[in-house]
C-alpha atoms as a PDB file:
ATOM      1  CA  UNK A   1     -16.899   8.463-112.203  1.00  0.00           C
ATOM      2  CA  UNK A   2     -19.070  10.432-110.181  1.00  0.00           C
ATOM      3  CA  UNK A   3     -18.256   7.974-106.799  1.00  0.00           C
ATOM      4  CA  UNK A   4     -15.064   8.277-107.413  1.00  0.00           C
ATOM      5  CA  UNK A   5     -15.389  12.161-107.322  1.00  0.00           C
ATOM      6  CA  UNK A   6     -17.464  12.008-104.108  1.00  0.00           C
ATOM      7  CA  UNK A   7     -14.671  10.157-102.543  1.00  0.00           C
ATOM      8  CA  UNK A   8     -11.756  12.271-103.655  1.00  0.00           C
ATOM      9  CA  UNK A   9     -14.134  15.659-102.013  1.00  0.00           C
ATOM     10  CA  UNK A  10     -14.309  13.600 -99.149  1.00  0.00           C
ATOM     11  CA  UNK A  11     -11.276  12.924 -98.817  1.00  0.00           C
ATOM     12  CA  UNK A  12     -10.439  16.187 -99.816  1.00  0.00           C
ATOM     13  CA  UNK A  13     -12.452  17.639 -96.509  1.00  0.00           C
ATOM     14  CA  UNK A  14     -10.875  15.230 -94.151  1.00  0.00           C
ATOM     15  CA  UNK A  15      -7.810  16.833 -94.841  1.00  0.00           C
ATOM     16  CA  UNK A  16      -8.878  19.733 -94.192  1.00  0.00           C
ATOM     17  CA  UNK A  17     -10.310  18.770 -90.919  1.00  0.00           C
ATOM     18  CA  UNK A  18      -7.627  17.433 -89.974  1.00  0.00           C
ATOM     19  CA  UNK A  19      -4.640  20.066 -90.588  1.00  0.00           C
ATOM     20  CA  UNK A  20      -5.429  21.814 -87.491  1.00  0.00           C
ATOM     21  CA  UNK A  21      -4.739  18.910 -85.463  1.00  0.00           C
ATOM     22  CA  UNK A  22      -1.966  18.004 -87.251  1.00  0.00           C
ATOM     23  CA  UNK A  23      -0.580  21.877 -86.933  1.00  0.00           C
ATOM     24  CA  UNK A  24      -1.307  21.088 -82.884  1.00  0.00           C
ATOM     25  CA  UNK A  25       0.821  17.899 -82.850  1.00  0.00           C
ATOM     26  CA  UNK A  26       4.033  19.435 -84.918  1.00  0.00           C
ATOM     27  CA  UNK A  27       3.817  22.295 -82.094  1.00  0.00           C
ATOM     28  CA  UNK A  28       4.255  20.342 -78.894  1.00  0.00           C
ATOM     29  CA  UNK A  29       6.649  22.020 -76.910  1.00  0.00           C
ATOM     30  CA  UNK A  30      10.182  20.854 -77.261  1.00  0.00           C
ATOM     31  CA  UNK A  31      13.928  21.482 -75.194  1.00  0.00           C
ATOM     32  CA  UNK A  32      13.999  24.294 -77.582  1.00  0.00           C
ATOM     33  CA  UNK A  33      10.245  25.677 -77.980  1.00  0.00           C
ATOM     34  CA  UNK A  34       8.900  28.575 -75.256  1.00  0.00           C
ATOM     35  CA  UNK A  35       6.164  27.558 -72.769  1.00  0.00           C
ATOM     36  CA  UNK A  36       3.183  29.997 -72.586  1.00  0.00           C
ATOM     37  CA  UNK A  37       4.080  32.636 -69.842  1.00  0.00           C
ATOM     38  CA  UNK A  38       1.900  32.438 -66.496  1.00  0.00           C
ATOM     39  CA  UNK A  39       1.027  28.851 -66.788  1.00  0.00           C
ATOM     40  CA  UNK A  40       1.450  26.679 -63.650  1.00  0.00           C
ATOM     41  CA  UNK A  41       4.590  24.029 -64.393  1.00  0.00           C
ATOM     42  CA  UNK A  42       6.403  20.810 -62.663  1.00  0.00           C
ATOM     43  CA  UNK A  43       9.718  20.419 -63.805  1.00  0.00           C
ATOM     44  CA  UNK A  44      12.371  18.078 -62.303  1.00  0.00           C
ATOM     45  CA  UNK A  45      16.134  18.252 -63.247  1.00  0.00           C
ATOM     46  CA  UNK A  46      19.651  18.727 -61.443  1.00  0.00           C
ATOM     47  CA  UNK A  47      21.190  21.663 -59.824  1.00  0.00           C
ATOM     48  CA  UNK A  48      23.755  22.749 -61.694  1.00  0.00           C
ATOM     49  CA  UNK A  49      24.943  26.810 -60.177  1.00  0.00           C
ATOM     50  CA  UNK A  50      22.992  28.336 -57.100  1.00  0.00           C
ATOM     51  CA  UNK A  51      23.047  32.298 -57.124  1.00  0.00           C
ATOM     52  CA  UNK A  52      21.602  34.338 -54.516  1.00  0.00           C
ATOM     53  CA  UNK A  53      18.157  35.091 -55.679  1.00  0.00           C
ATOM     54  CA  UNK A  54      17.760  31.350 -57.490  1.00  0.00           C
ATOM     55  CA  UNK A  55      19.165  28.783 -59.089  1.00  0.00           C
ATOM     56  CA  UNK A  56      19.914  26.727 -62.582  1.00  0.00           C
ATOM     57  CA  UNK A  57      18.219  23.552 -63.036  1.00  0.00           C
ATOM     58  CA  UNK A  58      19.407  20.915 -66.123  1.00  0.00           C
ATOM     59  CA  UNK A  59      16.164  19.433 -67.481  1.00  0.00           C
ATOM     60  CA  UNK A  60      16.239  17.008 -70.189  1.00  0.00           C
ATOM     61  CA  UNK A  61      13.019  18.944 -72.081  1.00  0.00           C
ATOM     62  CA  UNK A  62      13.756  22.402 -71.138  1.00  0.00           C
ATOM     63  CA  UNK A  63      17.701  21.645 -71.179  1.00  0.00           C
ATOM     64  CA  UNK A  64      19.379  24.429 -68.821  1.00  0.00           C
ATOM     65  CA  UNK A  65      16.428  26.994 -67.011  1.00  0.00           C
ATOM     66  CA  UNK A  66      16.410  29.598 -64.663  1.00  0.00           C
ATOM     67  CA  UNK A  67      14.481  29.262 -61.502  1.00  0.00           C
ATOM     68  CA  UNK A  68      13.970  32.096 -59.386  1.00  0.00           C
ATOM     69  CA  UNK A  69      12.542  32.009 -55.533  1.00  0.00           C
ATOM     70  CA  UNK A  70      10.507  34.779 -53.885  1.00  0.00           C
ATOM     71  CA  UNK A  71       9.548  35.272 -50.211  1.00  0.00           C
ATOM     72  CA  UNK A  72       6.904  32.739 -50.251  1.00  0.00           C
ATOM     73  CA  UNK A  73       9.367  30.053 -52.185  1.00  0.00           C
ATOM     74  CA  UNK A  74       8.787  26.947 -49.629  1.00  0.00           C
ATOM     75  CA  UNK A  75      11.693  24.587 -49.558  1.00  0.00           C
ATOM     76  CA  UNK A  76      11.635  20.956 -48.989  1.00  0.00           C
ATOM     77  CA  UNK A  77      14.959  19.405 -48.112  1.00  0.00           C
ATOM     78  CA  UNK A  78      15.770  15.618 -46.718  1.00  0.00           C
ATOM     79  CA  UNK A  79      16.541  15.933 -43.239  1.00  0.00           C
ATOM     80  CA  UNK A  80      15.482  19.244 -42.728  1.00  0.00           C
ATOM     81  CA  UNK A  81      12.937  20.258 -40.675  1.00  0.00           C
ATOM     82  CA  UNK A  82      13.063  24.002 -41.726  1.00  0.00           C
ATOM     83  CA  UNK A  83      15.228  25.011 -45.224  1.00  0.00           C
ATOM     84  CA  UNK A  84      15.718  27.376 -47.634  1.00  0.00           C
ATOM     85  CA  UNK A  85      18.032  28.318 -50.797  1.00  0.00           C
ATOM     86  CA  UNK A  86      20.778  28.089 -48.331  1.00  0.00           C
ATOM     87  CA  UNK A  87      20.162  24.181 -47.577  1.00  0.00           C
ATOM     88  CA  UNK A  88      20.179  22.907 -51.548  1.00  0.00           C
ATOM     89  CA  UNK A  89      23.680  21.814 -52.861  1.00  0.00           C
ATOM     90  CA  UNK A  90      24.889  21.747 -56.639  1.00  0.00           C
ATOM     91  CA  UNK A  91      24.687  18.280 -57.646  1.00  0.00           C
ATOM     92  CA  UNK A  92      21.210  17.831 -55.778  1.00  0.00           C
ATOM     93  CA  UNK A  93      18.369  16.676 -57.868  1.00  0.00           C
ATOM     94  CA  UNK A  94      14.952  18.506 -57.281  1.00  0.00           C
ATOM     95  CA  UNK A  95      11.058  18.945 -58.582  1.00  0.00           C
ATOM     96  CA  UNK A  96       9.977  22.521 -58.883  1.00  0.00           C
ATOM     97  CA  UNK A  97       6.702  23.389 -59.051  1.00  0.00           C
ATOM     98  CA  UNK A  98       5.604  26.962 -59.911  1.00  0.00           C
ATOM     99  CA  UNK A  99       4.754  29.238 -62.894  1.00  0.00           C
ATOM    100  CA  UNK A 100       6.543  30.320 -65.929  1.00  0.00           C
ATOM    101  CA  UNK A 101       7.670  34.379 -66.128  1.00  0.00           C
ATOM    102  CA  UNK A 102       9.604  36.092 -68.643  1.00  0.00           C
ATOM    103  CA  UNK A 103       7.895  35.249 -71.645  1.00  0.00           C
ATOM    104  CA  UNK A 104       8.518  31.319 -70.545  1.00  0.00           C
ATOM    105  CA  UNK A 105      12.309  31.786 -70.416  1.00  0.00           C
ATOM    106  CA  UNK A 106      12.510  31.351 -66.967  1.00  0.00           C
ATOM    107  CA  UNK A 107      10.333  29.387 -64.039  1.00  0.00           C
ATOM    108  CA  UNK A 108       9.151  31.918 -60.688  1.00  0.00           C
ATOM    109  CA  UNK A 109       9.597  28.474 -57.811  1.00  0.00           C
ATOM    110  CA  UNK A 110       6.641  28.223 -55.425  1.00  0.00           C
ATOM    111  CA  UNK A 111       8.140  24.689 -53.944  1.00  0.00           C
ATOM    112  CA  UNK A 112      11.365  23.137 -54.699  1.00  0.00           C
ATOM    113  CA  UNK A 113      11.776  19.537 -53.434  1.00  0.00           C
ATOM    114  CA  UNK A 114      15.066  17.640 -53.495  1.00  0.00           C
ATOM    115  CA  UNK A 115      14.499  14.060 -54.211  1.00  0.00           C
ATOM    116  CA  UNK A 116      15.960  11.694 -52.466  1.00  0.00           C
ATOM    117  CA  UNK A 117      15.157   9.239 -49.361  1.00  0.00           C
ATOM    118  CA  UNK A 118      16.179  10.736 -45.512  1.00  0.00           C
ATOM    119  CA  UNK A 119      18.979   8.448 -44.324  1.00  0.00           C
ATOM    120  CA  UNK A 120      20.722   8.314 -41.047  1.00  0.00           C
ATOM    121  CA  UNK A 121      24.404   7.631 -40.204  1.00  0.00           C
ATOM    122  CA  UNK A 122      26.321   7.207 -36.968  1.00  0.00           C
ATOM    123  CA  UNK A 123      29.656   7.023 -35.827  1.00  0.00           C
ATOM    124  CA  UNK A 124      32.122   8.803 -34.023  1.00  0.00           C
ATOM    125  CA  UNK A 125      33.809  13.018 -34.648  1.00  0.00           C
ATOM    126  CA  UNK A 126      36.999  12.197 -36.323  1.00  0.00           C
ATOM    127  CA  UNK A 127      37.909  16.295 -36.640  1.00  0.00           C
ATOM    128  CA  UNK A 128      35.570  19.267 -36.887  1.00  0.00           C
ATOM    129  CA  UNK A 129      36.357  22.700 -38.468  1.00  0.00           C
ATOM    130  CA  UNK A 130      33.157  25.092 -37.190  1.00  0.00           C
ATOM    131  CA  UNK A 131      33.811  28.058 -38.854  1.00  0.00           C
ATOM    132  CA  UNK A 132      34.009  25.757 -42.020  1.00  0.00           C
ATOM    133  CA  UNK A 133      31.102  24.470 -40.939  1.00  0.00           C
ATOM    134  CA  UNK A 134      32.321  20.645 -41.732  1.00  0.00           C
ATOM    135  CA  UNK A 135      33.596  17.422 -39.885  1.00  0.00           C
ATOM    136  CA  UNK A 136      34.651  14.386 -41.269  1.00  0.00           C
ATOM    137  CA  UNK A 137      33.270  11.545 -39.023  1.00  0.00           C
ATOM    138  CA  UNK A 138      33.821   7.818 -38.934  1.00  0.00           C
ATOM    139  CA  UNK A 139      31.104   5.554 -39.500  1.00  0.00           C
ATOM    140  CA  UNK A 140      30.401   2.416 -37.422  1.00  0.00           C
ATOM    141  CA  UNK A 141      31.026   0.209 -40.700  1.00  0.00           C
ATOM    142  CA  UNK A 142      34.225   1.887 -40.509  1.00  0.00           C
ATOM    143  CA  UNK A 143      33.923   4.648 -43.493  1.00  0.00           C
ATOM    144  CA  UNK A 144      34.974   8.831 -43.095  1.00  0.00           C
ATOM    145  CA  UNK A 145      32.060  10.476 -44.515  1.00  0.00           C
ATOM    146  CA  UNK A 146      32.957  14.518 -44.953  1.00  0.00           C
ATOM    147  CA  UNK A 147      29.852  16.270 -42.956  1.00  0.00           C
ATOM    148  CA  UNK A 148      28.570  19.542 -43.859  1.00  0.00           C
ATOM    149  CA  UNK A 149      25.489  21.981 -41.811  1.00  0.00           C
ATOM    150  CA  UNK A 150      23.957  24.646 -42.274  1.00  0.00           C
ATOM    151  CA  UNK A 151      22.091  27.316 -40.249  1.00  0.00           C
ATOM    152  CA  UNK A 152      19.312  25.952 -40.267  1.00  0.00           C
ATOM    153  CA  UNK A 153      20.780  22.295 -39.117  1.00  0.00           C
ATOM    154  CA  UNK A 154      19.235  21.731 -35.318  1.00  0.00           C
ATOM    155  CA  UNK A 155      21.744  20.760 -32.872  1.00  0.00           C
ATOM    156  CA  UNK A 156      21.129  18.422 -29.645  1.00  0.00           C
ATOM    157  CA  UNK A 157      23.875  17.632 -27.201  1.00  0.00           C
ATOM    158  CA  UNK A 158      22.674  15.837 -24.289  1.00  0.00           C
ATOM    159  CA  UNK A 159      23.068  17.465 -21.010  1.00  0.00           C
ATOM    160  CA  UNK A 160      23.560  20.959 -22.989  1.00  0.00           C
ATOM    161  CA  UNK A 161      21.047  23.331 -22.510  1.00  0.00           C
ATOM    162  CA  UNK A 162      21.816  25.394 -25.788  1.00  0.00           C
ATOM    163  CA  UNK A 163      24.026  23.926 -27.537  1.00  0.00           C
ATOM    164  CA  UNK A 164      26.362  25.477 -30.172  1.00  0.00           C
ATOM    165  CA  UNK A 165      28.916  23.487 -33.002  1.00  0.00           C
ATOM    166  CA  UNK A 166      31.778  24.732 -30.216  1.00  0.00           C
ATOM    167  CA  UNK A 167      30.083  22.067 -27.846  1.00  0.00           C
ATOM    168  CA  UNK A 168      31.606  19.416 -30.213  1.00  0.00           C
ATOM    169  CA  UNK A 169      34.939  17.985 -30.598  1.00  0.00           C
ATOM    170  CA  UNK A 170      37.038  14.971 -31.842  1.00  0.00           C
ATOM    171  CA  UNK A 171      36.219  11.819 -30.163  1.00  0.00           C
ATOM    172  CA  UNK A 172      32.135  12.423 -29.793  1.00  0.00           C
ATOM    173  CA  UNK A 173      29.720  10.185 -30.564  1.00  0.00           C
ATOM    174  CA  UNK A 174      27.288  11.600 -33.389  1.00  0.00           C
ATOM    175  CA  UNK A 175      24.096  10.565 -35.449  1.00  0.00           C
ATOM    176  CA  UNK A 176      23.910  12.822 -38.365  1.00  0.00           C
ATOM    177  CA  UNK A 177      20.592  12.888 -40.255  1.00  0.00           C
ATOM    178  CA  UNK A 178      19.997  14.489 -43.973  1.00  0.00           C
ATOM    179  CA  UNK A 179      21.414  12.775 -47.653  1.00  0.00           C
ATOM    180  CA  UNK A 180      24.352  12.924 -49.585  1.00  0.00           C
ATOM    181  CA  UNK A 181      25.318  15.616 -51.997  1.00  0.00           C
ATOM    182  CA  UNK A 182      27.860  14.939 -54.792  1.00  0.00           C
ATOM    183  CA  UNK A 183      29.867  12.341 -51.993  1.00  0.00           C
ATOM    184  CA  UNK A 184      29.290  14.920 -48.891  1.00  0.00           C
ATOM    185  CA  UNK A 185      27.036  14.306 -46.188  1.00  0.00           C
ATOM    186  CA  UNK A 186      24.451  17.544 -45.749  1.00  0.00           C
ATOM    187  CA  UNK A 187      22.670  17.272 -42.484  1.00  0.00           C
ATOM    188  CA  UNK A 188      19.495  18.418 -41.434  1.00  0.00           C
ATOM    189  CA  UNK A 189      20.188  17.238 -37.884  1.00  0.00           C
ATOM    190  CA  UNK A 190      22.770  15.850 -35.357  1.00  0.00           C
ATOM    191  CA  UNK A 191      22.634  14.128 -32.403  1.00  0.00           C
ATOM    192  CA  UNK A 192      25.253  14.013 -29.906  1.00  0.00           C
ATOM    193  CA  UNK A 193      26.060  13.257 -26.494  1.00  0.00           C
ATOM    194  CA  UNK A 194      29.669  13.600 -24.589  1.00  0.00           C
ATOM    195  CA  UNK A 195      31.981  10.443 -24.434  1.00  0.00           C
ATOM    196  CA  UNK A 196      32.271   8.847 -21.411  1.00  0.00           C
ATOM    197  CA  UNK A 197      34.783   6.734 -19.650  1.00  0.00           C
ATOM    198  CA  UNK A 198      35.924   5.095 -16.790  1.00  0.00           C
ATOM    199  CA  UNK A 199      39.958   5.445 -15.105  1.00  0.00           C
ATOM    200  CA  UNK A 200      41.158   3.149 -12.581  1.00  0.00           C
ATOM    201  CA  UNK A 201      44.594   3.140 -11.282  1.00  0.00           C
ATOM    202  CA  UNK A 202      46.921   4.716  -8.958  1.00  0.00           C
ATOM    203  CA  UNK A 203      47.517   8.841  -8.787  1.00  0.00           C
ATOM    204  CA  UNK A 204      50.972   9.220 -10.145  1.00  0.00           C
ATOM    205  CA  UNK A 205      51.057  12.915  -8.933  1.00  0.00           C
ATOM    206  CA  UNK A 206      48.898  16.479  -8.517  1.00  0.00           C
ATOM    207  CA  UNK A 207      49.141  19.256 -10.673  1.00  0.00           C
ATOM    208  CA  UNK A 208      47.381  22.314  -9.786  1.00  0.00           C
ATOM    209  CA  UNK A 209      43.876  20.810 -10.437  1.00  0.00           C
ATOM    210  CA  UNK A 210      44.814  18.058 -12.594  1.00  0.00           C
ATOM    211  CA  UNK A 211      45.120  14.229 -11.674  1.00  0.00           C
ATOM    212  CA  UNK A 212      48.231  12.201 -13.148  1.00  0.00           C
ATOM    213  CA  UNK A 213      46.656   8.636 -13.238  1.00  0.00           C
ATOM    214  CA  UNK A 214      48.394   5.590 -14.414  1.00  0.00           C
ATOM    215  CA  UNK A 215      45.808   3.088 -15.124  1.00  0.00           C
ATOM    216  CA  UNK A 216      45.548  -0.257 -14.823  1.00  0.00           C
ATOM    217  CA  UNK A 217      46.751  -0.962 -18.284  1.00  0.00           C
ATOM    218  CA  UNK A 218      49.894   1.288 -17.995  1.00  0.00           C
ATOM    219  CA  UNK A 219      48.647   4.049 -19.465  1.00  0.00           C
ATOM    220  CA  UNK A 220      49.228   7.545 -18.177  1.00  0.00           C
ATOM    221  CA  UNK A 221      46.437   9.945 -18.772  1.00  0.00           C
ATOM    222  CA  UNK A 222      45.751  13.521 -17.176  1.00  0.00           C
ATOM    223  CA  UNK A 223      42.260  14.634 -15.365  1.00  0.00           C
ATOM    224  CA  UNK A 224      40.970  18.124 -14.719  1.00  0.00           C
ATOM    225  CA  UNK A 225      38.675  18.305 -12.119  1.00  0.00           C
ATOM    226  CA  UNK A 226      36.503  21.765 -11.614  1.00  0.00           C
ATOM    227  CA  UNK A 227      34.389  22.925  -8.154  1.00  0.00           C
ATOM    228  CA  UNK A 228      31.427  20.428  -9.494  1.00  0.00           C
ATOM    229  CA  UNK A 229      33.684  17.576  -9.060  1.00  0.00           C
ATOM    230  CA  UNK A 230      32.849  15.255  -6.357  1.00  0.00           C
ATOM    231  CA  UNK A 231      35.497  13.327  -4.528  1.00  0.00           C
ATOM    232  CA  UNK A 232      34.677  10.693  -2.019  1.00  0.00           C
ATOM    233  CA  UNK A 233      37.708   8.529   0.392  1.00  0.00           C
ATOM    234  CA  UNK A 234      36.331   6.168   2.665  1.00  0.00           C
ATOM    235  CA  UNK A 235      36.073   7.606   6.403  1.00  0.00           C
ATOM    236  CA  UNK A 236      35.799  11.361   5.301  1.00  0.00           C
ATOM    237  CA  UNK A 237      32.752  12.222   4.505  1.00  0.00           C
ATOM    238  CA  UNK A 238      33.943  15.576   3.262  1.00  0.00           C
ATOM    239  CA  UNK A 239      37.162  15.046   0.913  1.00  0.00           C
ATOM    240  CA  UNK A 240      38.353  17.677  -0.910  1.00  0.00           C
ATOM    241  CA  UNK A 241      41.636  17.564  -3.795  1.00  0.00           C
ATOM    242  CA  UNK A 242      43.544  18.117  -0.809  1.00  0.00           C
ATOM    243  CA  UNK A 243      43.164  15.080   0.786  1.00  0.00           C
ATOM    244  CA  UNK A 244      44.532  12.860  -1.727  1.00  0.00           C
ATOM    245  CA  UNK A 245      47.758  11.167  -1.941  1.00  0.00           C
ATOM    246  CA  UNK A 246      49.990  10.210  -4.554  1.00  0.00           C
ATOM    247  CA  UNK A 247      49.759   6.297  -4.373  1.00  0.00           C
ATOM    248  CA  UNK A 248      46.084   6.407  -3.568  1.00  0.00           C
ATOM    249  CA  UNK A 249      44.286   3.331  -5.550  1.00  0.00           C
ATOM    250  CA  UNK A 250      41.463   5.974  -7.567  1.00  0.00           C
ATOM    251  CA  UNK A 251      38.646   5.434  -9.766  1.00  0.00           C
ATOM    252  CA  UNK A 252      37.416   8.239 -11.948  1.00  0.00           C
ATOM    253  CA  UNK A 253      34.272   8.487 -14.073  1.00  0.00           C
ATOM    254  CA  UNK A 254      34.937  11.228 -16.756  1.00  0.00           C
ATOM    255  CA  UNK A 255      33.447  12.862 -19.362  1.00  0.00           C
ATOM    256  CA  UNK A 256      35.478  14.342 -22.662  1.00  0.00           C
ATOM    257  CA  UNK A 257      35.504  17.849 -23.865  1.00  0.00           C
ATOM    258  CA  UNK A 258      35.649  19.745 -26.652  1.00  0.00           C
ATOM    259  CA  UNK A 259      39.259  20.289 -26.756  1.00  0.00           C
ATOM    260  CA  UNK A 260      39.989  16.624 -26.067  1.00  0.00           C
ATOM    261  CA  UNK A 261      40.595  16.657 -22.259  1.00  0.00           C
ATOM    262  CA  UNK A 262      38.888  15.110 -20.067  1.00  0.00           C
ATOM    263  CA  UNK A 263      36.937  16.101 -16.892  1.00  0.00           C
ATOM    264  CA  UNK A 264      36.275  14.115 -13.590  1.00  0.00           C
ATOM    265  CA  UNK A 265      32.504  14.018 -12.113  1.00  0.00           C
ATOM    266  CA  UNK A 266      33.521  11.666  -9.729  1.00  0.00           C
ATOM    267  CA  UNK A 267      36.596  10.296  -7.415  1.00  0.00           C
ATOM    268  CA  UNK A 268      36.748   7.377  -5.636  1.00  0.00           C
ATOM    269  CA  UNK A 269      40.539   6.961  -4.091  1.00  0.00           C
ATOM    270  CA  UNK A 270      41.569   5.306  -1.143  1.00  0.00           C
ATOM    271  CA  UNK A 271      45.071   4.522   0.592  1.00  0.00           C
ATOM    272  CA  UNK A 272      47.144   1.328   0.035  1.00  0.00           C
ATOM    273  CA  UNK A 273      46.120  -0.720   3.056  1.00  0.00           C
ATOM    274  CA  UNK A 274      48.163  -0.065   6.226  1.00  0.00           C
ATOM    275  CA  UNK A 275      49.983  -3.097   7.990  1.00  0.00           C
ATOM    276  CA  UNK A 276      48.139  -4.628  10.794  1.00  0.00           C
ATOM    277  CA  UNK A 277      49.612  -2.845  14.237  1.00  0.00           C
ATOM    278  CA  UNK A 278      51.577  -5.470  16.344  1.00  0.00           C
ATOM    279  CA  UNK A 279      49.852  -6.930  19.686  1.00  0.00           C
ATOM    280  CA  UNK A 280      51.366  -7.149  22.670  1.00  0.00           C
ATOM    281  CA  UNK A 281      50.287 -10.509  25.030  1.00  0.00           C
ATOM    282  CA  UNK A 282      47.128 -11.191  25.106  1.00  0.00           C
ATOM    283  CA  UNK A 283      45.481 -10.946  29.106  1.00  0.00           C
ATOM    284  CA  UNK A 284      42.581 -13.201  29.239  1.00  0.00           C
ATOM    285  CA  UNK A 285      41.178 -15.207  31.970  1.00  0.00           C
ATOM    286  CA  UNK A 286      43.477 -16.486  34.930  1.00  0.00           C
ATOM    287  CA  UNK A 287      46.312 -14.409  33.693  1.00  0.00           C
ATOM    288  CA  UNK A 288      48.333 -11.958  35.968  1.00  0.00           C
ATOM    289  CA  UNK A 289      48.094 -11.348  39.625  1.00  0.00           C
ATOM    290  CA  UNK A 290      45.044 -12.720  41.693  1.00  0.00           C
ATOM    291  CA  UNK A 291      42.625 -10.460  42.821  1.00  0.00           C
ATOM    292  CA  UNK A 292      42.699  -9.425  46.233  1.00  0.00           C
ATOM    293  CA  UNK A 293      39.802 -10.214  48.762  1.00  0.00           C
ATOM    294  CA  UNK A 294      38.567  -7.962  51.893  1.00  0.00           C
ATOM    295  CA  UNK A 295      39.402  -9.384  55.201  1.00  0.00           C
END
């Protein structure tokens, strides 16, 4: 009997020793229990409504929480070299790491970081709306991707000094650089250059500054030319748009603009070749009248 009392007072204490734990284990937070305030936290979830000072992230332990961004919020978006609030997307999925505030209802962001790998896509400007600030563009697997920047998207057009979205038009090669949002392409960066293209034919006609060309194929296509066109016909070493003629044989390097048009650098023309003029008899050698000799 008296074993069996030690063990029952020893069990007895265990128990007791161990409630505390036990207490710990029942309180670990859950979606519905409130995180000390103050304490540094990680949390990773979906954007699910953006609002000017911050943002609502879907967790699956936290379910729906507030994040809020301060000056010092750093921002960390595929693509980007620089971002901020203005460069995350509903539908993007993010890590936050910062502190909890208001009694742990809500999370004070000191980085947010939108998962996802960097990837590249090229192709070709298939429309572009800048004051939307969106293009659709056509891939070179053949797929129109809808394109979206933002302010803090850089911009490089070769051969522009400072470029701006106006420098860009339908027809333009592009490499856009960020990740997809929700089925829309969010840059970080694009990379463009000017088409360009090669007319040979015969000027059809002259008007005002523009070149009427009917190419070689049968096409008919019009050419503005500008005062930093250069125009070069055989034998006149300084041509100007006055010295060609309709029916000249021309070949025009071009590059497009924004509106669609296209612009000559360079003309080459020169005239159908004129006949051969007839010659009269020849007077060689023993022909005509003998020369005369002094006496």
């Amino acid at each position: 009997m008296r074993r069996l009392w030690i063990g029952l007072m020893a069990l007895t204490v265990l128990a007791v020793l161990l409630a505390p734990m036990g207490a710990a284990w029942a309180q670990e937070p859950t979606p519905t229990s409130t995180p000390a305030p103050t304490r540094p936290a990680t949390v990773r979830g979906t954007l699910t409504a953006i609002r000017a000072n911050g943002f609502t992230l879907q967790t699956e332990r936290w379910g729906d929480l507030e994040v809020r961004i301060t000056e010092g919020t750093r921002f960390r978006v595929p693509g980007f070299v620089r971002a901020d609030l203005s460069d995350v997307r509903v539908g993007d999925s993010a890590t936050v790491h910062g502190r909890w505030i208001e009694e742990g209802r809500a999370l004070e962001a000191h980085w947010v970081i939108v998962r996802g790998p960097t990837q590249v896509r090229h192709g070709t400007i298939q429309g572009i709306d800048v004051s939307a600030r969106r293009m659709e563009v056509k891939t070179r697997a053949g797929e129109v991707i809808p394109v979206e920047w933002t302010e803090h998207t850089r911009l490089h057009v070769t051969g522009v000094l400072s470029p701006t979205w106006s420098d860009l038009g339908a027809g333009y090669p592009v490499t856009v650089i960020g990740h997809f949002v929700q089925g829309t392409f969010l840059a970080g960066r694009v990379v463009s250059h000017r088409p360009r293209h090669l007319f040979q034919g015969t000027l059809q006609g002259i008007e005002g500054t523009t070149l009427i060309i009917q190419t070689r194929s049968g096409e008919t296509v019009s050419v503005r030319t500008d005062e930093h066109t250069r125009i070069r016909i055989p034998g006149r070493p300084h041509a100007t748009l006055g010295d060609l003629q309709v029916g000249d044989a021309i070949t025009v390097w071009v590059v497009g603009q924004p509106d669609g048009s296209w612009l000559a650098r360079l003309v080459v023309a020169r005239s159908p070749r004129a006949p051969k003029p007839t010659q009269g008899p020849e007077k060689g050698p023993g022909k005509g009248p003998a020369p005369t000799r002094r006496p």
